[in-house]
Protein backbone atom coordinates (compact mmCIF):
# COMPACT_ATOMS: atom_id res chain seq x y z
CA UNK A 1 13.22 -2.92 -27.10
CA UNK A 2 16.18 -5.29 -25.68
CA UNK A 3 17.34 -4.36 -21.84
CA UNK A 4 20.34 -2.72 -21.38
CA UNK A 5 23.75 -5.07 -20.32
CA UNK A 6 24.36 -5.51 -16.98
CA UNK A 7 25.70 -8.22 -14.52
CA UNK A 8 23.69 -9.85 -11.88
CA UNK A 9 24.42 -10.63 -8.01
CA UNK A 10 22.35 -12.86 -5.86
CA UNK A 11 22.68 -11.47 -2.65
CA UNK A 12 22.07 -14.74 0.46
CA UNK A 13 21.60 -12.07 3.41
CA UNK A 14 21.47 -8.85 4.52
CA UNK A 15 25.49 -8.72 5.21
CA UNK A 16 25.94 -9.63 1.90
CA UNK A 17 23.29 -7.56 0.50
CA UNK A 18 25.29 -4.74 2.15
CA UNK A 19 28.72 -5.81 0.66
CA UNK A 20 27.32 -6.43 -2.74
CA UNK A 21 25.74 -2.41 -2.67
CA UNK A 22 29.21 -1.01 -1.28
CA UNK A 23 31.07 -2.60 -3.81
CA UNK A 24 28.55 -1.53 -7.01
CA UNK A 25 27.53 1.36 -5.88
CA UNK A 26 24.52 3.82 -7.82
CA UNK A 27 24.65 1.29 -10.21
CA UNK A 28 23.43 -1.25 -8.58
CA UNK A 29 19.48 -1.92 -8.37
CA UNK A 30 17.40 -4.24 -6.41
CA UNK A 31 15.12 -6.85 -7.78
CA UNK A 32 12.76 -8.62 -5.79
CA UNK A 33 9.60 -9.34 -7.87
CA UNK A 34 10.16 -7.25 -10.70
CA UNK A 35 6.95 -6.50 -12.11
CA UNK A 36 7.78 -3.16 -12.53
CA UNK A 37 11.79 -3.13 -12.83
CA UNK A 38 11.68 -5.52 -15.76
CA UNK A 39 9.06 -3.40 -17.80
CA UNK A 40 11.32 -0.22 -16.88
CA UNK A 41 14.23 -2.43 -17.92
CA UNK A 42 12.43 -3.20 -21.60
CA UNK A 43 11.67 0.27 -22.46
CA UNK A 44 15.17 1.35 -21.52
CA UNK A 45 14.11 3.49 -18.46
CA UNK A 46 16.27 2.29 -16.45
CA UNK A 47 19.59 0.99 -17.40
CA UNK A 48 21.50 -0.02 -14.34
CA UNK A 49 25.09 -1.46 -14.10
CA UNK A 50 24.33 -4.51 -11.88
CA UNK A 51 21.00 -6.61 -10.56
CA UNK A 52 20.89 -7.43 -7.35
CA UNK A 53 18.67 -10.26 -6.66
CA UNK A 54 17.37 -10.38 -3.19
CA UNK A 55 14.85 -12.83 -3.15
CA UNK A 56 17.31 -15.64 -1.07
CA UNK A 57 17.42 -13.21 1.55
CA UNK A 58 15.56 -15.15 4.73
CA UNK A 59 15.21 -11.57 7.35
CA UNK A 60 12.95 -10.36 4.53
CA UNK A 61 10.43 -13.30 4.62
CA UNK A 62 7.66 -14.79 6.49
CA UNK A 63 4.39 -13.54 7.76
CA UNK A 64 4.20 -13.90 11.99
CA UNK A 65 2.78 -12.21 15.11
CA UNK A 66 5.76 -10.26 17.14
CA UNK A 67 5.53 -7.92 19.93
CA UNK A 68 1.46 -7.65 19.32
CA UNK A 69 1.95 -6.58 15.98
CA UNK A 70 1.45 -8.72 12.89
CA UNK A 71 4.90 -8.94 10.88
CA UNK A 72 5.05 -9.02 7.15
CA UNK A 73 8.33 -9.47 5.15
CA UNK A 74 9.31 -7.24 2.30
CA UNK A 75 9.43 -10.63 -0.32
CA UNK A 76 5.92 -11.81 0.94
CA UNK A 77 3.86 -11.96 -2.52
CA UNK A 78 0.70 -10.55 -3.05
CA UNK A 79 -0.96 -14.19 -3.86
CA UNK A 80 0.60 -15.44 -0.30
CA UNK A 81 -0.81 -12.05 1.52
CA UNK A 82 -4.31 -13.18 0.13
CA UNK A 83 -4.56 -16.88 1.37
CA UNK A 84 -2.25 -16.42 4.50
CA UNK A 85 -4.65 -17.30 7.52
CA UNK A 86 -3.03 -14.55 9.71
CA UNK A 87 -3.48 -11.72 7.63
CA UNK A 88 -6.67 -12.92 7.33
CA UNK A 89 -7.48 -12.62 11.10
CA UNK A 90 -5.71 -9.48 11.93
CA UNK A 91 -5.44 -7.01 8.86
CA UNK A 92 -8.37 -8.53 6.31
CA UNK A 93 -8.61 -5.03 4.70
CA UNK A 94 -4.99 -6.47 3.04
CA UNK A 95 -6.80 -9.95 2.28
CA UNK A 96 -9.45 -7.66 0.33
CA UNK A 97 -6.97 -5.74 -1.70
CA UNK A 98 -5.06 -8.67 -3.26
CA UNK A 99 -7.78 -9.64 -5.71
CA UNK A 100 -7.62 -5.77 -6.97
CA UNK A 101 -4.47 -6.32 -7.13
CA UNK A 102 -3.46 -6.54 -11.56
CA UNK A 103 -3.47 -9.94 -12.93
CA UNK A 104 -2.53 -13.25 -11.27
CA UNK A 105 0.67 -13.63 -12.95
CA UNK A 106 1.80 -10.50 -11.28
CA UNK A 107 0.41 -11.19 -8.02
CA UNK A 108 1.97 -14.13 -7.99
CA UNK A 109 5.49 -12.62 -8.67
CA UNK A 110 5.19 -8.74 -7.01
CA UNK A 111 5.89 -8.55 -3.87
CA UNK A 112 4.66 -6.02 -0.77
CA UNK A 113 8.16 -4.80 -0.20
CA UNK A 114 7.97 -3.77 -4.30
CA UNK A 115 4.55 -2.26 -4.32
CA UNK A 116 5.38 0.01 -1.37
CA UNK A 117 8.90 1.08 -2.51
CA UNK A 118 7.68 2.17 -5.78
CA UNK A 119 4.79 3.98 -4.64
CA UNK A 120 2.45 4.09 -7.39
CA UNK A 121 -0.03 6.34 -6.52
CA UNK A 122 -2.89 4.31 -7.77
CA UNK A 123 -1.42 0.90 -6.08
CA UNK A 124 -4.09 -0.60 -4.01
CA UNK A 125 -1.45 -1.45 -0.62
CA UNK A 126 -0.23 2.00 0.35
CA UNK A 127 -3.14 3.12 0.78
CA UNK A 128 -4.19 0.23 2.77
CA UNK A 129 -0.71 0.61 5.11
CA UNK A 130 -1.96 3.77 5.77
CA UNK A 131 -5.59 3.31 6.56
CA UNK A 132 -3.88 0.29 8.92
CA UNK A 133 -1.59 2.87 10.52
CA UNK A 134 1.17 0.30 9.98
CA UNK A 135 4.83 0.91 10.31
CA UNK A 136 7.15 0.47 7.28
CA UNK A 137 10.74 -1.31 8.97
CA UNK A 138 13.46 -0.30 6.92
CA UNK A 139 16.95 -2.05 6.70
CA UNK A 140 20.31 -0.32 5.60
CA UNK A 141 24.09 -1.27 6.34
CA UNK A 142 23.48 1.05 9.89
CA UNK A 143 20.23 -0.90 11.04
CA UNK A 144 16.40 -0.80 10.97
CA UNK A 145 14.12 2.37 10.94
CA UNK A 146 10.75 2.61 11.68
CA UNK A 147 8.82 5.09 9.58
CA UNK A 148 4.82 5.18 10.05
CA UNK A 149 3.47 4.79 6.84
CA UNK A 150 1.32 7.92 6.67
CA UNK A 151 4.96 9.41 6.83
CA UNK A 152 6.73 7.24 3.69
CA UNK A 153 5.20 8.14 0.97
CA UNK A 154 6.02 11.64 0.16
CA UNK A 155 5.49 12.68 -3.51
CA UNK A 156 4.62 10.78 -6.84
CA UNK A 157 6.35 7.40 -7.07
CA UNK A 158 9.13 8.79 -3.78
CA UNK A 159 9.63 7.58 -0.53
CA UNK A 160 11.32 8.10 2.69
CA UNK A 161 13.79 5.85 1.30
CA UNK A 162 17.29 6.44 1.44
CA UNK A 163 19.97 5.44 -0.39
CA UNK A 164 21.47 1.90 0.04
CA UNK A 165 17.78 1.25 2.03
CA UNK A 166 15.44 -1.15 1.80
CA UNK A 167 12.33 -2.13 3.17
CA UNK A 168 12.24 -5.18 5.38
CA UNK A 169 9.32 -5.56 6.65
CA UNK A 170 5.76 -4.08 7.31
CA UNK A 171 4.36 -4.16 11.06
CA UNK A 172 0.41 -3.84 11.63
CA UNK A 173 -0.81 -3.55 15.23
CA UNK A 174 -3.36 -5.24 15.92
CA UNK A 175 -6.75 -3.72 16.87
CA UNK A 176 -10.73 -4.73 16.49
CA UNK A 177 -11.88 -2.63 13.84
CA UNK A 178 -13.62 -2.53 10.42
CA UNK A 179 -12.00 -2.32 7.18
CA UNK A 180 -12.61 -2.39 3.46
CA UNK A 181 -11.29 -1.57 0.07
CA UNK A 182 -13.24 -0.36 -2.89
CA UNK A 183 -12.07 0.91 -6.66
CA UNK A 184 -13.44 1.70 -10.13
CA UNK A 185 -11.13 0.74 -12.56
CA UNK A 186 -12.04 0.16 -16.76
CA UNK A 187 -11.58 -3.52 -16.42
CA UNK A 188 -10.62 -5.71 -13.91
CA UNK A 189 -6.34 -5.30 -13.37
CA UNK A 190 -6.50 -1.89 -14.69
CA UNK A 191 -5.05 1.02 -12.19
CA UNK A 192 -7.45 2.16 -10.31
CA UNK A 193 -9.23 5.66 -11.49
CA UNK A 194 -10.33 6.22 -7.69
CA UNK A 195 -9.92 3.80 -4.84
CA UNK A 196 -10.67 3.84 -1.28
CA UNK A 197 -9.02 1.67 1.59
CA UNK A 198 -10.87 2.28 5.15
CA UNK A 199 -10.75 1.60 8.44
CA UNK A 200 -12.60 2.39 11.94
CA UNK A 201 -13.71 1.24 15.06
CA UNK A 202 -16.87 1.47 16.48
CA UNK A 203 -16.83 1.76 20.42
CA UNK A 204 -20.43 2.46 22.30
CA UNK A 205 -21.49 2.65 18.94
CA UNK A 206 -19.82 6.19 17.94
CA UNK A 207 -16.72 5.59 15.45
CA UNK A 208 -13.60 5.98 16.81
CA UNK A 209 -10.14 6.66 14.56
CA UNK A 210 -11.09 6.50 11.33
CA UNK A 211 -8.96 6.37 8.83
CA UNK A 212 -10.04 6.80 5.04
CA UNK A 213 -7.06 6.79 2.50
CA UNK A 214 -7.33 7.43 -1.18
CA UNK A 215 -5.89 6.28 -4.14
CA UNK A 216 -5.77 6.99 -7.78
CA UNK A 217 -6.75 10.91 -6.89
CA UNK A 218 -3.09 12.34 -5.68
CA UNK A 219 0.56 11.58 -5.93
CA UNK A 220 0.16 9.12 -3.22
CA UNK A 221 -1.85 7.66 -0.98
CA UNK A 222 -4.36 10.08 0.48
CA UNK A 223 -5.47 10.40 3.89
CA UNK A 224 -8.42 12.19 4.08
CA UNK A 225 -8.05 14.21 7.57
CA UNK A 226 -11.70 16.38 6.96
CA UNK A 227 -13.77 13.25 5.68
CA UNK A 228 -12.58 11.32 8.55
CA UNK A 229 -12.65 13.86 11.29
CA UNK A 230 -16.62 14.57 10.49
CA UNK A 231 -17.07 11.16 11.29
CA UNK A 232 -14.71 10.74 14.52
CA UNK A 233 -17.27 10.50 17.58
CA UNK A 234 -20.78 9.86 15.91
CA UNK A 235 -23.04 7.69 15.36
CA UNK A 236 -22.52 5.70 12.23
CA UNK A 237 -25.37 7.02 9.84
CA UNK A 238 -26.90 8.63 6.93
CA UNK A 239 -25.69 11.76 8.33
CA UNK A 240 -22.28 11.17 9.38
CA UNK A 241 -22.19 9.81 5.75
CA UNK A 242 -22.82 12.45 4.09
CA UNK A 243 -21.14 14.89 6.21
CA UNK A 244 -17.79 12.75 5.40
CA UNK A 245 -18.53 13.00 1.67
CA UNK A 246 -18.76 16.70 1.81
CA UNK A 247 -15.46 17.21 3.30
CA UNK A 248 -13.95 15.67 0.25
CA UNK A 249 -14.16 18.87 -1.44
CA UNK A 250 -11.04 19.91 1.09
CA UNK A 251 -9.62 17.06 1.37
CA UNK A 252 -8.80 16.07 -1.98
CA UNK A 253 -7.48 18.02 -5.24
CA UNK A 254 -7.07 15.33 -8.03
CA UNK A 255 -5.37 15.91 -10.92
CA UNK A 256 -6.01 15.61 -14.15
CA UNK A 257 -4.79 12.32 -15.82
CA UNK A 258 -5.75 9.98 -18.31
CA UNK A 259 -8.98 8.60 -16.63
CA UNK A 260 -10.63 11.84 -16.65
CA UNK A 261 -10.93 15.41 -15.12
CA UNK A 262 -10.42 16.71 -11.41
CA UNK A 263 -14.40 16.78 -10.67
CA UNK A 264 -14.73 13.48 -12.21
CA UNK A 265 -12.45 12.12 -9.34
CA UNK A 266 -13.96 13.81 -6.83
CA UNK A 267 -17.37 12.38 -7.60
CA UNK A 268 -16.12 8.68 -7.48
CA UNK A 269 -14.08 9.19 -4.63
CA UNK A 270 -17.87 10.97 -2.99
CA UNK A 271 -19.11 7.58 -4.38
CA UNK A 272 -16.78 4.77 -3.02
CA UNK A 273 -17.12 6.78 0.09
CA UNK A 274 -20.59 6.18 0.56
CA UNK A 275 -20.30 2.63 -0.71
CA UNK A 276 -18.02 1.81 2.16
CA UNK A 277 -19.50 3.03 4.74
CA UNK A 278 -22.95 2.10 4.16
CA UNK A 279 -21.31 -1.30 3.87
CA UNK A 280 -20.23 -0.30 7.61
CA UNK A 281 -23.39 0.33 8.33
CA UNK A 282 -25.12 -2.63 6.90
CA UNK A 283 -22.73 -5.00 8.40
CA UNK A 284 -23.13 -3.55 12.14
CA UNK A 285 -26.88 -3.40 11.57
CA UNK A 286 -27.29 -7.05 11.07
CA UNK A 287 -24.29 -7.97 13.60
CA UNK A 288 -26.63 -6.33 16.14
């Protein structure tokens, strides 16, 4: 199929950005990387009046430390979140995810700003914003909000967006801690069937705030408050382990899609579980 006509804006700012929406209205849409809009666009899905390009725009840009958080703009692509050095340093459980992350033609052109706003339940980086306990910065023509991200995503492919909003920037505070992202997928750039982005410290050796968030099981990113509580405050071990993967069976109710039944699910998600945090395990065994 042929898109839809429509006219096209390239918005320089956020001023303008705000003009350009007043004066278009619901018709307008946003296009930043467009790795999903333009397939939308093809199958006649969408079918809005105007584009509005906002990939000039310089406030949504860059990758920097700021008020002991580390800053990431809504246009940063998912190839420059994987070789930045910073990210690197501070939030390497993002560094992990890119290569999960579809092909590298799409990397290369989707952006962080685009994953998060569409929310695609099996997208590897909300989960990981989540399991980071990050803060999504909105912008709109009244100013910024700050929305944790455990709080944005609120049902299958919605957001706490509202309308004439957009995201601006992601904020990450920084903290010593372990992370890591696992997923079985068919092939390598295929959704994930079940994912898992984690994150923990470990403090007198007893773990302290975990965080383990799901993906590919719900209509969102999942953060599994049983699994990580039976881990909050002990020793990191076989038994904590398996304690965690036995409060799955609360904390998550899959449905059924494409890839295969509820239980099915819940058994990789027992298994990634494991995986990661025996990884844990091994890696503060031989740091010792």
């Amino acid at each position: 199929m042929k898109w839809p006509a429509m006219g096209y804006v390239r918005a320089a700012s956020l001023p303008d950005l705000w003009s350009v929406l007043a004066q278009h209205g619901a018709s307008a849409q946003i296009i930043a990387g467009g790795q999903t809009l333009l397939a939308t666009l093809a199958f006649r899905l969408s079918e809005p009046g105007t584009l509005v390009d906002i990939t000039r725009i310089p406030e949504l840009r860059g990758i920097r430390m700021t008020d002991g958080v580390l800053r990431i703009g809504a246009l940063t692509r998912h190839a420059e979140l994987g070789r930045d050095a910073l990210v690197a340093q501070h939030a390497p459980l993002l560094t992990g995810a890119v290569p999960l992350i579809a092909h590298p033609a799409i990397r290369n052109r989707g952006t962080i700003g685009g994953s998060l706003a569409y929310a695609d339940p099996a997208a590897e980086l909300p989960a990981c914003i989540v399991a980071l306990d990050a803060v999504v910065v909105t912008a709109s023509a009244t100013g910024e909000r700050r929305i944790p991200a455990r709080d944005f995503f609120t049902d299958l492919l919605q957001t706490a967006l509202n309308p004439g909003e957009i995201i601006a920037a992601v904020e990450i505070p920084l903290a010593a801690r372990l992370s890591a992202i696992q997923e079985v997928a068919r092939r390598s750039g295929d959704y994930a069937m079940a994912g898992l982005a984690a994150a923990l410290r470990l403090e007198g050796g007893r773990v302290v705030a975990p965080r383990l968030v799901y993906f590919g099981v719900g209509n969102g990113p999942v953060l599994a408050a049983r699994a990580s509580a039976a881990l909050e405050g002990r020793a990191l071990d076989a038994a904590a382990i398996a304690a965690a993967q036995a409060a799955l069976a609360q904390d998550l109710d899959p449905p059924q899609d494409l890839h295969g039944p509820p239980e099915m699910k819940r058994h990789l998600a027992r298994v990634l579980t494991g995986r990661v945090l025996n990884g844990f395990l091994t890696a503060t065994e031989m740091a010792a």
